[in-house]
N, C-alpha and C. Protein backbone atom coordinates (compact mmCIF):
# COMPACT_ATOMS: atom_id res chain seq x y z
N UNK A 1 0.83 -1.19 0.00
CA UNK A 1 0.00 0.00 0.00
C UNK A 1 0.88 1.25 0.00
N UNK A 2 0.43 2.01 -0.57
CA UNK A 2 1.06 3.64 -0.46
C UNK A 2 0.97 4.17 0.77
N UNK A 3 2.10 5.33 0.97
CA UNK A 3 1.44 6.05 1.96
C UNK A 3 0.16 6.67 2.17
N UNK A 4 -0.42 7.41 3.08
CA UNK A 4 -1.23 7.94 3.04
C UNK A 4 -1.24 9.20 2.78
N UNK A 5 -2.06 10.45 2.09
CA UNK A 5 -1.47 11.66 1.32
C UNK A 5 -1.42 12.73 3.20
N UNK A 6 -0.86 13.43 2.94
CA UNK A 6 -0.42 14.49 3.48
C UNK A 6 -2.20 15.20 4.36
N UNK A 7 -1.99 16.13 5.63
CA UNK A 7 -3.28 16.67 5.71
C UNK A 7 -3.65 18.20 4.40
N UNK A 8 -2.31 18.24 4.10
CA UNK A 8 -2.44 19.68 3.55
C UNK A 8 -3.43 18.95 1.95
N UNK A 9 -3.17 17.81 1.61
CA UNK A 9 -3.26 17.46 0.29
C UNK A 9 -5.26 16.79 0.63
N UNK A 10 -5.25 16.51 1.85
CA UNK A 10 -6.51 16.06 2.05
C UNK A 10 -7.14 16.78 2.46
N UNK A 11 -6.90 18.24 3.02
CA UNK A 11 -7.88 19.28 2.72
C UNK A 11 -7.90 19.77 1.30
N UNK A 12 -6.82 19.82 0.84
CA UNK A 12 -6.89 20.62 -0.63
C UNK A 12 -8.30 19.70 -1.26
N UNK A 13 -8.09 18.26 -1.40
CA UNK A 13 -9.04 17.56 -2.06
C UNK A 13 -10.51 17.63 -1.39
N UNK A 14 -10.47 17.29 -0.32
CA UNK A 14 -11.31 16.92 0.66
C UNK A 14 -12.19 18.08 1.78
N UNK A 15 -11.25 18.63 2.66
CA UNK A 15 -12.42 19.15 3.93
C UNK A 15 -12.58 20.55 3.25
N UNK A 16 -11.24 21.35 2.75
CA UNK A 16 -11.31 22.71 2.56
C UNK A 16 -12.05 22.89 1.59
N UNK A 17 -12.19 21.70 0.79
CA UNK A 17 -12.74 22.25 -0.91
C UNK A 17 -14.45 22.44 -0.65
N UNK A 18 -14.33 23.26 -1.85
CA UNK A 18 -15.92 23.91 -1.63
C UNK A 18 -16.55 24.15 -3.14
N UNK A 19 -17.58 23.96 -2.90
CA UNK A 19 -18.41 24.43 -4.61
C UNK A 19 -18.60 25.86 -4.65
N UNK A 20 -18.50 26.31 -5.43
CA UNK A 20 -17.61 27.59 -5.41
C UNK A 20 -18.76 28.00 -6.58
N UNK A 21 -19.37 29.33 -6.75
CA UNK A 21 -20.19 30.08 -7.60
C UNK A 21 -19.67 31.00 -8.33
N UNK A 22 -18.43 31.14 -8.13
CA UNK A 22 -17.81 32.77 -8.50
C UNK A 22 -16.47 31.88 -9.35
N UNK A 23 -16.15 32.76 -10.48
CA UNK A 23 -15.18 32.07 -10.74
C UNK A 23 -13.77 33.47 -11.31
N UNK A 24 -12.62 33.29 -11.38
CA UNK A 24 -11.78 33.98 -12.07
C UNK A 24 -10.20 33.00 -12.98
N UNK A 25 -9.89 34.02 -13.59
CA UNK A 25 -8.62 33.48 -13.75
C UNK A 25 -8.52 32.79 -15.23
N UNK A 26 -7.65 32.30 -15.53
CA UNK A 26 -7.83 31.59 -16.90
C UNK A 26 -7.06 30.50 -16.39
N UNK A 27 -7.41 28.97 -17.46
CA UNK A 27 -7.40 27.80 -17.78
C UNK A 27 -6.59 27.13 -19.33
N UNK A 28 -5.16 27.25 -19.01
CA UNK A 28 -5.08 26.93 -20.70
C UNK A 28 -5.64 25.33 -21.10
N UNK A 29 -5.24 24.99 -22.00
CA UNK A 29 -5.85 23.99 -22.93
C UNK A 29 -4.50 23.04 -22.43
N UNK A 30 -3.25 23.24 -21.97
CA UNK A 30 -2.28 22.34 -21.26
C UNK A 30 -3.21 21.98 -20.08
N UNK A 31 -3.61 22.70 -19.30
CA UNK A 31 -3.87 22.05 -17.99
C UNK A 31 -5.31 21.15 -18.51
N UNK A 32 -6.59 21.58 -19.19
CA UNK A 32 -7.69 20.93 -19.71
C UNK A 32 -6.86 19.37 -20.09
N UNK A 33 -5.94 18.82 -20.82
CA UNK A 33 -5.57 17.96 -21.24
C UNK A 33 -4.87 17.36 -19.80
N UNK A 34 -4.06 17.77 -19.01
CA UNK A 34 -3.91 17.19 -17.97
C UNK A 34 -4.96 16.90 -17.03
N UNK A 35 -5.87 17.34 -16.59
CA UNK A 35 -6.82 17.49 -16.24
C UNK A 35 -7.51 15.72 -16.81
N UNK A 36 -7.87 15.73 -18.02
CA UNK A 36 -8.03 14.41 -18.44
C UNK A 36 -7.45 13.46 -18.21
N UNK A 37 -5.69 13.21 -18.41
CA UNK A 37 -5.07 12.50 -18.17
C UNK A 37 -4.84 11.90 -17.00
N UNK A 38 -5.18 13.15 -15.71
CA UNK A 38 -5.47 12.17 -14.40
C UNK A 38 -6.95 11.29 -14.62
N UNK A 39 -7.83 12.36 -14.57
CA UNK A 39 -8.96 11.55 -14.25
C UNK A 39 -9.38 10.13 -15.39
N UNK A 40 -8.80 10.17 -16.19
CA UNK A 40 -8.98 8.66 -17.09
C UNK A 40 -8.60 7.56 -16.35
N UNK A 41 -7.57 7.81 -15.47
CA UNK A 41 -7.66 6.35 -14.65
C UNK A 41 -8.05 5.98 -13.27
N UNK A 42 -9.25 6.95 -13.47
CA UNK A 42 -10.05 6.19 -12.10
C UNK A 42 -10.82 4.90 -12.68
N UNK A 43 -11.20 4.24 -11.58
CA UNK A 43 -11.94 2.85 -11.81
C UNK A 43 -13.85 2.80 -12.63
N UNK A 44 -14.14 2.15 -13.54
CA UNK A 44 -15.65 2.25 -13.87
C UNK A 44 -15.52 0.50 -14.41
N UNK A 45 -16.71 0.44 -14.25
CA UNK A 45 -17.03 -0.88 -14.58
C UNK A 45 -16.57 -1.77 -15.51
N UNK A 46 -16.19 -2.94 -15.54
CA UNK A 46 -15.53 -3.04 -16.49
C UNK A 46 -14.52 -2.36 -17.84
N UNK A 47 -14.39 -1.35 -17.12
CA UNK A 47 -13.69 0.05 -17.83
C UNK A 47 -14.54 0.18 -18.81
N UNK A 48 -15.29 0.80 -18.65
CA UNK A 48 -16.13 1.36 -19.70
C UNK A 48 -16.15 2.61 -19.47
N UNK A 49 -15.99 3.30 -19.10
CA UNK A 49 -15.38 4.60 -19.33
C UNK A 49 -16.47 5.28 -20.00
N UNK A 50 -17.98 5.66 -19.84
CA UNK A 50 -18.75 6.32 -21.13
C UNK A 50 -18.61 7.59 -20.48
N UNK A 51 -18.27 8.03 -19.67
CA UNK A 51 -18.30 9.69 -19.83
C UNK A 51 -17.53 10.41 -20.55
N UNK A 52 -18.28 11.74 -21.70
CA UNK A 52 -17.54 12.38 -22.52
C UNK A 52 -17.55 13.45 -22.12
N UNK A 53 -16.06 14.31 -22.00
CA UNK A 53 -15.99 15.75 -21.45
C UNK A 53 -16.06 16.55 -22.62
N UNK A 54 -16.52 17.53 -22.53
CA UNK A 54 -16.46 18.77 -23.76
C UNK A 54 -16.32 20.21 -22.66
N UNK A 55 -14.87 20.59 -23.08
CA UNK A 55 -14.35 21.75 -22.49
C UNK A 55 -14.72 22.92 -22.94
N UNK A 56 -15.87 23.77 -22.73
CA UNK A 56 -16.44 25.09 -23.10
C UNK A 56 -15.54 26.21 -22.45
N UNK A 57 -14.87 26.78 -23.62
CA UNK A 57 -14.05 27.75 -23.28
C UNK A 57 -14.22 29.30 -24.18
N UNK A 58 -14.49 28.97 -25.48
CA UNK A 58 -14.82 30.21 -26.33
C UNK A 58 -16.02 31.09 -25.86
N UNK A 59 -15.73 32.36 -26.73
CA UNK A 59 -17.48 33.40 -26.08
C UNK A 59 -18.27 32.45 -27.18
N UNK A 60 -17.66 31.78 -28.27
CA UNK A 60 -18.84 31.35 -29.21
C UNK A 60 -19.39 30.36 -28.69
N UNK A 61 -18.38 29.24 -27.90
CA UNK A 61 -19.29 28.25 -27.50
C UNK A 61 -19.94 28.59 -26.34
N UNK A 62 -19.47 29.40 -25.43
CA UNK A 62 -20.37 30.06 -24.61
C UNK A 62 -21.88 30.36 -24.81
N UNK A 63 -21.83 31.20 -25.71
CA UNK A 63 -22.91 31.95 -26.65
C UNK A 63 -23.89 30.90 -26.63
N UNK A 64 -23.24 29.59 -26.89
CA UNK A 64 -24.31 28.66 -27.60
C UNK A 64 -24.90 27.90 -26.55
N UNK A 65 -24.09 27.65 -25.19
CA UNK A 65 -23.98 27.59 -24.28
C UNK A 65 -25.59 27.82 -22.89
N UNK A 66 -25.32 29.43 -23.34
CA UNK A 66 -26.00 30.60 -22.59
C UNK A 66 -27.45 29.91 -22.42
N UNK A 67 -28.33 30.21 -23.39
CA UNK A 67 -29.85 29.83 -23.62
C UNK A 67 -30.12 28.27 -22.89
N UNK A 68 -29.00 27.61 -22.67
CA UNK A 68 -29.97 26.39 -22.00
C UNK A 68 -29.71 26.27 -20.55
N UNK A 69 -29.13 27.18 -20.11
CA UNK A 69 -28.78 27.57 -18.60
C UNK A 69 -29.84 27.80 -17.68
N UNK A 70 -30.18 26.95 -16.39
CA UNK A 70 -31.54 27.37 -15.72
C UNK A 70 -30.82 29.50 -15.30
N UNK A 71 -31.73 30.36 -14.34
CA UNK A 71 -31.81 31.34 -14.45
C UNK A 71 -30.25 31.43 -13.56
N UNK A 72 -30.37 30.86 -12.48
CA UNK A 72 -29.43 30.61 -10.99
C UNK A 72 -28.34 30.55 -11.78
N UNK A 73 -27.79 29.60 -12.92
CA UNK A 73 -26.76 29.21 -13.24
C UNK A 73 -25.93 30.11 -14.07
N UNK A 74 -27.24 31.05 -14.73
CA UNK A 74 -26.25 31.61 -15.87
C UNK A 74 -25.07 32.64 -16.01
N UNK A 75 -25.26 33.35 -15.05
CA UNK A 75 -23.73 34.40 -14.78
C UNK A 75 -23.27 33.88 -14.33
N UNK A 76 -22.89 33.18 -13.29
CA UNK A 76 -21.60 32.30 -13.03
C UNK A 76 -21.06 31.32 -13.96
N UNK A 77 -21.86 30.80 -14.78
CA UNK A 77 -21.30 29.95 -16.03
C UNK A 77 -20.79 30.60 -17.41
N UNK A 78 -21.41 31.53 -17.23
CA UNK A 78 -20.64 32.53 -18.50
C UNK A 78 -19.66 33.47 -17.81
N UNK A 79 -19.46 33.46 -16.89
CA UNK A 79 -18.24 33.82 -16.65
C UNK A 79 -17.36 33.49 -15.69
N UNK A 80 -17.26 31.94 -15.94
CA UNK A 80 -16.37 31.23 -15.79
C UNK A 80 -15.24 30.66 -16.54
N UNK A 81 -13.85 30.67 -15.97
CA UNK A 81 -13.09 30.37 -17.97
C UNK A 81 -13.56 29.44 -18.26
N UNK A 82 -13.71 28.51 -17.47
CA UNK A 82 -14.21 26.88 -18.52
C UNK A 82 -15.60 26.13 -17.86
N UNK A 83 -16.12 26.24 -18.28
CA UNK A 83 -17.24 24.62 -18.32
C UNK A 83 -17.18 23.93 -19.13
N UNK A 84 -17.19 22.30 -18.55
CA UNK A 84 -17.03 20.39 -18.66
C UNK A 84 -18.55 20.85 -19.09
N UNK A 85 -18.96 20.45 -20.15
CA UNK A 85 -20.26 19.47 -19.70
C UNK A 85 -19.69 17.82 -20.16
N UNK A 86 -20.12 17.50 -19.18
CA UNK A 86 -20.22 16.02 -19.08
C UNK A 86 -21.47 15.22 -19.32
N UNK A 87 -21.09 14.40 -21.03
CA UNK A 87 -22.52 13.87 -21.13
C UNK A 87 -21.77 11.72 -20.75
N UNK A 88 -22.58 11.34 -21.11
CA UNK A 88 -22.57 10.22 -21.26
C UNK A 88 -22.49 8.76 -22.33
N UNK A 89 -21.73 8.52 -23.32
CA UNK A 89 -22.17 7.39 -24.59
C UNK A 89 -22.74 6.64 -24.19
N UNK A 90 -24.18 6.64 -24.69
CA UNK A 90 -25.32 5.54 -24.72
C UNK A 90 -24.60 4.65 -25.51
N UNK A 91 -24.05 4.57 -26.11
CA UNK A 91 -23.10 2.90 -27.25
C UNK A 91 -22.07 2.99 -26.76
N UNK A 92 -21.55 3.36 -25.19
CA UNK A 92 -20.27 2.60 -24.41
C UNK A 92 -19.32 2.04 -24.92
N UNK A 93 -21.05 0.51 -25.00
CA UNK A 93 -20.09 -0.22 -25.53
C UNK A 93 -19.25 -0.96 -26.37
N UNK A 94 -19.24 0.15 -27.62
CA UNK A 94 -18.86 -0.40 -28.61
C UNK A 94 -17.23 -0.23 -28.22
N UNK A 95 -16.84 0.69 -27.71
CA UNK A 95 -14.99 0.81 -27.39
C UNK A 95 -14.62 0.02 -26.36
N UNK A 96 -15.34 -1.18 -25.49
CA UNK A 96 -15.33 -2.01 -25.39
C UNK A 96 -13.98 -3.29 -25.81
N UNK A 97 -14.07 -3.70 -26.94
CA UNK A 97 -13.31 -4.18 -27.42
C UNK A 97 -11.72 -4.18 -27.47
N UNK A 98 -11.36 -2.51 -27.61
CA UNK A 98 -9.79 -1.65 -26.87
C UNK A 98 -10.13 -1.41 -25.41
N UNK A 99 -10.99 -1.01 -24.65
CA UNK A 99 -10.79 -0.43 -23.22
C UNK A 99 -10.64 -2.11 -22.61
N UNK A 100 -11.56 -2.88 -22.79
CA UNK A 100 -11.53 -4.46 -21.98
C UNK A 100 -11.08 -5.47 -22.66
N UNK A 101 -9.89 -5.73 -23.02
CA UNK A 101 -9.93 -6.49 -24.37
C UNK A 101 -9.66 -8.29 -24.11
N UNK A 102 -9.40 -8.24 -22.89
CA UNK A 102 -9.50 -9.86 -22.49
C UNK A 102 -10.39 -9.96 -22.22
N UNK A 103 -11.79 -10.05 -22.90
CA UNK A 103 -12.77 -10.75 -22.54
C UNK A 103 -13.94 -9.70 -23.13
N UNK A 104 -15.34 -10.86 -24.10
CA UNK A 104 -16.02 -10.06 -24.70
C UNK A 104 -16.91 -9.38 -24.12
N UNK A 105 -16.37 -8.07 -23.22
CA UNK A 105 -17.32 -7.32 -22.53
C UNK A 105 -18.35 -6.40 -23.28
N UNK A 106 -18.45 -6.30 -24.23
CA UNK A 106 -19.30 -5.32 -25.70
C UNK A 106 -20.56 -6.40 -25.59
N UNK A 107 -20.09 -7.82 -25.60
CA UNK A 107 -21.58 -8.84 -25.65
C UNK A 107 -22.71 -8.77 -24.08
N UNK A 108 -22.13 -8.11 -22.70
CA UNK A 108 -22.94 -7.69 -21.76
C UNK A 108 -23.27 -6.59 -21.81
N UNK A 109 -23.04 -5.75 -22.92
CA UNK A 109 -23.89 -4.51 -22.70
C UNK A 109 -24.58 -4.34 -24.49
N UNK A 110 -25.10 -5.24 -24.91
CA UNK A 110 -25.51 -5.45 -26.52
C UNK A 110 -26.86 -5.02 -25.90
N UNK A 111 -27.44 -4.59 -27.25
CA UNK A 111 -28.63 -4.91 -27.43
C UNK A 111 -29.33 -3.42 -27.24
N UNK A 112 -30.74 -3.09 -26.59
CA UNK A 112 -31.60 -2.00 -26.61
C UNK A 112 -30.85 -0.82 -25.84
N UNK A 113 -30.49 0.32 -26.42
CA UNK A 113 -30.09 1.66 -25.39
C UNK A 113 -30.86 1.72 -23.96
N UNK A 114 -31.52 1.31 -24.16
CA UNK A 114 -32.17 1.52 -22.63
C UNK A 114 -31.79 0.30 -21.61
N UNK A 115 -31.03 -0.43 -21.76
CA UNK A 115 -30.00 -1.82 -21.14
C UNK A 115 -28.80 -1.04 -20.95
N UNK A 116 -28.44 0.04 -21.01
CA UNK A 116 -27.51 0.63 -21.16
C UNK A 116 -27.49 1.48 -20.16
N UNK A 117 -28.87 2.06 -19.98
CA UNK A 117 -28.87 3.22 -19.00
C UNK A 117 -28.18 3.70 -17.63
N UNK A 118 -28.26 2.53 -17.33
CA UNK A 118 -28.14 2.37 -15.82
C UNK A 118 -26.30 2.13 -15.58
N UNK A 119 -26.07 1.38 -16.52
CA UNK A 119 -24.25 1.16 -16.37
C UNK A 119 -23.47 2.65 -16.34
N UNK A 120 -24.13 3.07 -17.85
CA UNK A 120 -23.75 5.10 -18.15
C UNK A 120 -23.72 5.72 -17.47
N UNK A 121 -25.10 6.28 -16.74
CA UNK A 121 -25.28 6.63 -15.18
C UNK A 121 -24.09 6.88 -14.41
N UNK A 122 -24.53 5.39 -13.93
CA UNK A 122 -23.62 5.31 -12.73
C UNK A 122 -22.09 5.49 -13.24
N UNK A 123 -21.36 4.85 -14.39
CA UNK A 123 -19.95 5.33 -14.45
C UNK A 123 -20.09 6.48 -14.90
N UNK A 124 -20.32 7.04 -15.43
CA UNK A 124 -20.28 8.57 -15.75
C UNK A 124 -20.32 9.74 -14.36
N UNK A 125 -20.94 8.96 -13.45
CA UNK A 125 -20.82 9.70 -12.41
C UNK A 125 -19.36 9.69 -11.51
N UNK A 126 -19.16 8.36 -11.43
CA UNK A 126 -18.03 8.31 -10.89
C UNK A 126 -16.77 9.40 -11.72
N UNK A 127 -16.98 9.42 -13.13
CA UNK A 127 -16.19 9.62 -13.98
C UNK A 127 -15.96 11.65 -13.00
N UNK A 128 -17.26 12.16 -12.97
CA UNK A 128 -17.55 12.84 -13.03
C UNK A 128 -16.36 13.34 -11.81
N UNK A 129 -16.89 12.89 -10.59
CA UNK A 129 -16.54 12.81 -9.48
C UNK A 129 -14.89 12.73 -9.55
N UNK A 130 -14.22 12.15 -10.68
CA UNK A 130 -12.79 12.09 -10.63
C UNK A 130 -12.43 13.15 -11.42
N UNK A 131 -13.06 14.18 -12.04
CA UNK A 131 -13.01 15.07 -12.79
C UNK A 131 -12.60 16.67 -11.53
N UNK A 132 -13.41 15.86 -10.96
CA UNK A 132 -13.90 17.04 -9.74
C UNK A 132 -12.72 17.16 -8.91
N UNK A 133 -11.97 15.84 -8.60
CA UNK A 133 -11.09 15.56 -7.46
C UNK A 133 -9.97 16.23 -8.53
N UNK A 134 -9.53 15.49 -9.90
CA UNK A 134 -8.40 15.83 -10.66
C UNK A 134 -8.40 17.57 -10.58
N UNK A 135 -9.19 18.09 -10.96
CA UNK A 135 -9.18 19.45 -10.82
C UNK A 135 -8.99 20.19 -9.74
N UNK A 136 -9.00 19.80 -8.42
CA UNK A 136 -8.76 20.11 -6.93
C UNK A 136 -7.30 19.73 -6.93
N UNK A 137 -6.76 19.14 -7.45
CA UNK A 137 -5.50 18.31 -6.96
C UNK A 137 -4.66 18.89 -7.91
N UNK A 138 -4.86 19.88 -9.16
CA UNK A 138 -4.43 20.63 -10.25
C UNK A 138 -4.65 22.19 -9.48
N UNK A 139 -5.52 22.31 -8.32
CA UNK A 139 -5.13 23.62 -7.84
C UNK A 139 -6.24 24.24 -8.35
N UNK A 140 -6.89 23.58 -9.50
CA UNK A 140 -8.71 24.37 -10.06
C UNK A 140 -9.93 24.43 -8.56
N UNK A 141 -10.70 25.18 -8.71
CA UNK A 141 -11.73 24.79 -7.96
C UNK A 141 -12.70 24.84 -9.03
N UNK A 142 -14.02 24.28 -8.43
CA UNK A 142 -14.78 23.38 -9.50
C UNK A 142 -16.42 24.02 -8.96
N UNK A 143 -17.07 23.47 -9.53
CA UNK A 143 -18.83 24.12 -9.40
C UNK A 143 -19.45 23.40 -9.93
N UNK A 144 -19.68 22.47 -9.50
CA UNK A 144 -20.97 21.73 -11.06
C UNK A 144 -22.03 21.33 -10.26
N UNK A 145 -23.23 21.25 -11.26
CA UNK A 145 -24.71 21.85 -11.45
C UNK A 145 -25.15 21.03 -12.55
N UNK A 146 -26.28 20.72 -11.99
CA UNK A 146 -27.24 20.00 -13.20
C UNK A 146 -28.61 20.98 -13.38
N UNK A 147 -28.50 21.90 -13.36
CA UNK A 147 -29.71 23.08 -13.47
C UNK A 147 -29.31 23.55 -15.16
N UNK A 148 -30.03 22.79 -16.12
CA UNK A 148 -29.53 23.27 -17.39
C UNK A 148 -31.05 22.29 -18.22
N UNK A 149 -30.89 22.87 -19.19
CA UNK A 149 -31.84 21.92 -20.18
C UNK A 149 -31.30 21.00 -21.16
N UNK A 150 -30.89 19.76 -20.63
CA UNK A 150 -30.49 18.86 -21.38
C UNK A 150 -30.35 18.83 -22.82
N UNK A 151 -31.48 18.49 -23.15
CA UNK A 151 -32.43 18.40 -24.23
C UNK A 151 -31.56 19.64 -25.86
N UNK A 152 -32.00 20.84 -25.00
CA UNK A 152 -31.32 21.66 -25.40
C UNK A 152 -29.54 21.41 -25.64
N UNK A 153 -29.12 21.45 -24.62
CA UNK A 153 -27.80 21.57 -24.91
C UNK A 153 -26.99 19.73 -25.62
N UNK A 154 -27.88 18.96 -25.45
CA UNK A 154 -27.22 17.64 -26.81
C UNK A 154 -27.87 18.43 -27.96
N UNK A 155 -28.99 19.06 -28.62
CA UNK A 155 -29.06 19.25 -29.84
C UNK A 155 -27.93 19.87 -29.75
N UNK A 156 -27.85 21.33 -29.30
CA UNK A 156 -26.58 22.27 -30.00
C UNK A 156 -25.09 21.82 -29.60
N UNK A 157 -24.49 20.92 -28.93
CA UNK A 157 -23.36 20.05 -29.07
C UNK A 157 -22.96 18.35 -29.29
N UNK A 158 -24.31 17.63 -29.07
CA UNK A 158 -24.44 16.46 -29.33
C UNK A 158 -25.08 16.25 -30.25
N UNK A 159 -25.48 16.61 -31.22
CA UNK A 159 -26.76 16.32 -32.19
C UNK A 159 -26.03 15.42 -33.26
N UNK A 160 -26.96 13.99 -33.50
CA UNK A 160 -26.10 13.05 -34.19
C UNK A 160 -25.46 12.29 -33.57
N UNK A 161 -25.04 11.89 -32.34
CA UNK A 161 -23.64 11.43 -31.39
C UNK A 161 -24.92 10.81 -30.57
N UNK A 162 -24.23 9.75 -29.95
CA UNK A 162 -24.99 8.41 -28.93
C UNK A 162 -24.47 9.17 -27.11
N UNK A 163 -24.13 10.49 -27.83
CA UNK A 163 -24.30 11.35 -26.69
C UNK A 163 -25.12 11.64 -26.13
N UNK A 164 -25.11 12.06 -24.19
CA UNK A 164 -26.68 12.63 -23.35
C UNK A 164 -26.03 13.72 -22.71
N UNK A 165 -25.89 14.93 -22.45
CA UNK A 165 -25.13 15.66 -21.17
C UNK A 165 -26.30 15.28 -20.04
N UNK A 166 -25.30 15.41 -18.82
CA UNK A 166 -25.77 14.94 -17.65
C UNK A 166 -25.30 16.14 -16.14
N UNK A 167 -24.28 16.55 -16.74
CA UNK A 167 -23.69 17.65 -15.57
C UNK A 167 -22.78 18.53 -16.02
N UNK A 168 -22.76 19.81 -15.87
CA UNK A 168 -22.23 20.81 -15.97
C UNK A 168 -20.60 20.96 -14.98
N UNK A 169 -19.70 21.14 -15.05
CA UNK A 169 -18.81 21.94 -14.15
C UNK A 169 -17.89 22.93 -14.40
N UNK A 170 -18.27 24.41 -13.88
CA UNK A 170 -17.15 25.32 -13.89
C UNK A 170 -15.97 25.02 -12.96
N UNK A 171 -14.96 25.62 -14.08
CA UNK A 171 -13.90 25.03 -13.61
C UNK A 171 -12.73 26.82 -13.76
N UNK A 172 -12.05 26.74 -12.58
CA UNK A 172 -11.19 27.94 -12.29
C UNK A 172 -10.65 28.08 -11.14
N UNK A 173 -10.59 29.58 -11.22
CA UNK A 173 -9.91 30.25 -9.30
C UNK A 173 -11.09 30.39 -8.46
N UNK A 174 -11.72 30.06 -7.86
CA UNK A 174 -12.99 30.05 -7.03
C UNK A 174 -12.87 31.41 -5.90
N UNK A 175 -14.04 32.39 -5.55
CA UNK A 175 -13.83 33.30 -5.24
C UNK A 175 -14.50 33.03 -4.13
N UNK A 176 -13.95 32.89 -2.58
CA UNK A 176 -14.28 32.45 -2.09
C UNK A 176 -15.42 33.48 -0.87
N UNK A 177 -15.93 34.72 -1.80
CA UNK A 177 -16.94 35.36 -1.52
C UNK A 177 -18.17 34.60 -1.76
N UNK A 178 -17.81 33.90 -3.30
CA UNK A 178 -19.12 33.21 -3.79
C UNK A 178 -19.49 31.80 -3.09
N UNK A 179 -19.30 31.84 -2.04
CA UNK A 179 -19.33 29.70 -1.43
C UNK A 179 -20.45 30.57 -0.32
N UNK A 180 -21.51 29.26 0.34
CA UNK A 180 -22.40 29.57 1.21
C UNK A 180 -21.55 28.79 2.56
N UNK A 181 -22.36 29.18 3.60
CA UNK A 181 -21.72 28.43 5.09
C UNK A 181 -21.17 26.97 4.53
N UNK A 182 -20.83 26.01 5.25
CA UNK A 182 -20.61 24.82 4.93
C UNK A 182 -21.37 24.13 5.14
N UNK A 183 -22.10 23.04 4.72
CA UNK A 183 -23.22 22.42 5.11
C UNK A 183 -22.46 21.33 5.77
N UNK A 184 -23.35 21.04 6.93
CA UNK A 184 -23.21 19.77 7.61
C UNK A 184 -23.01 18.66 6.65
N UNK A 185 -22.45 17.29 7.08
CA UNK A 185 -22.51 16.45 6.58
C UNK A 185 -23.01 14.89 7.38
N UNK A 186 -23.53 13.76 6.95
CA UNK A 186 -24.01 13.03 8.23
C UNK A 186 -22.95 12.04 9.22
N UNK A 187 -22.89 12.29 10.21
CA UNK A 187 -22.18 11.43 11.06
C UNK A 187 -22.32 9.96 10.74
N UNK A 188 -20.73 9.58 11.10
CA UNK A 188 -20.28 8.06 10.55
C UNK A 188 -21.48 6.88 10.77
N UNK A 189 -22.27 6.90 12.04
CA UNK A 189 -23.06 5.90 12.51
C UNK A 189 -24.52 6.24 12.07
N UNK A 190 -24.69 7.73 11.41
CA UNK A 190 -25.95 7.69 10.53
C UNK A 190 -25.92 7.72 9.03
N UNK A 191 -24.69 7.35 8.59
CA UNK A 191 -24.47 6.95 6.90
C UNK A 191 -23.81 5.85 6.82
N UNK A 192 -23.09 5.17 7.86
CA UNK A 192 -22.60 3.67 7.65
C UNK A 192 -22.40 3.17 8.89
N UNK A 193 -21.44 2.12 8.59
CA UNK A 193 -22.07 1.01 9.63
C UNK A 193 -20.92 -0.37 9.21
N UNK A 194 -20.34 -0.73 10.16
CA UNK A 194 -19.03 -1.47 10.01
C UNK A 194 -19.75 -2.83 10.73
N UNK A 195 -19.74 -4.21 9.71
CA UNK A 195 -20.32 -5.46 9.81
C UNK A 195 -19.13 -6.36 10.44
């Protein structure tokens, strides 16, 4: 086993970090690519891996952006340097074949998109979640929000693609005017329980 990380490195990830509303600063397209390169090797199911990031950084893709934003979300997302949306591949598992390749894992996820749902989901979330941590651990602070109109935003960036967006995250210098109190969280013996 490894050591265990540092307290400074487990607040950075962990107690200090905060979802953050306010954003500044710029994001080049080096760190966006690092940024990926950690979070690709967290764990998903049989490595299936269906979450797809799309790094919104231009005023154009912004622009296009803007209109499917619930009301709450939209100035802090347009002016943030970057928003992930993170959708999901409903056909996973066709890359299957290179991501798992000892063994025909493409033949347990065949058949109707909606047999699919539930695997996407859930790894995409996790995916999500390592997106969140990689970016804390890169020194970004992060914001993500599912207050958006789906629907809307796969036509104007998914349209055609076995793509779904599922979650939004601004990503930057977090202003730490914009964070609310800290919310409680539930004590060890009312969220788990050691057998």
């Amino acid at each position: 086993m490894s050591p265990p990380l540092n307290d400074a490195a487990l607040d950075q990830l962990f107690r200090s970090a905060r979802t953050y509303n306010a954003f500044s600063g710029e994001v080049d397209d080096a760190t966006l690519r690092q940024l990926y390169e950690l979070l690709k090797w967290g764990p998903t199911e049989a490595n299936t891996t269906p979450a797809r990031f799309l790094f919104v950084k231009s005023a154009q893709a912004k622009a296009r952006l803007g209109p499917a934003l619930d009301p709450g979300n939209h100035a802090k997302t347009m002016a943030a340097p970057v928003t992930v949306i993170i959708g999901r591949d409903e056909d996973f598992h066709d890359k299957l074949p290179y991501l798992f390749p000892h063994t025909d894992a493409r033949a347990w996820f065949d058949g109707p998109r909606a047999r699919r749902e539930r695997p996407s989901l859930r790894n995409m979330s996790l995916q999500a979640g390592y997106l969140i941590m990689a970016a804390r651990a890169l020194g970004l602070d992060a914001g993500p929000m599912t207050g958006f109109d789906h629907a809307r935003v796969d036509a104007e960036f998914f349209a055609g693609t076995s793509i779904k967006s599922d979650i939004l995250v601004n990503l930057g210098r977090g202003d730490p005017a914009s964070i609310h109190p800290r919310s409680p969280r539930l004590p060890f013996d009312e969220a788990a329980r050691i057998e």
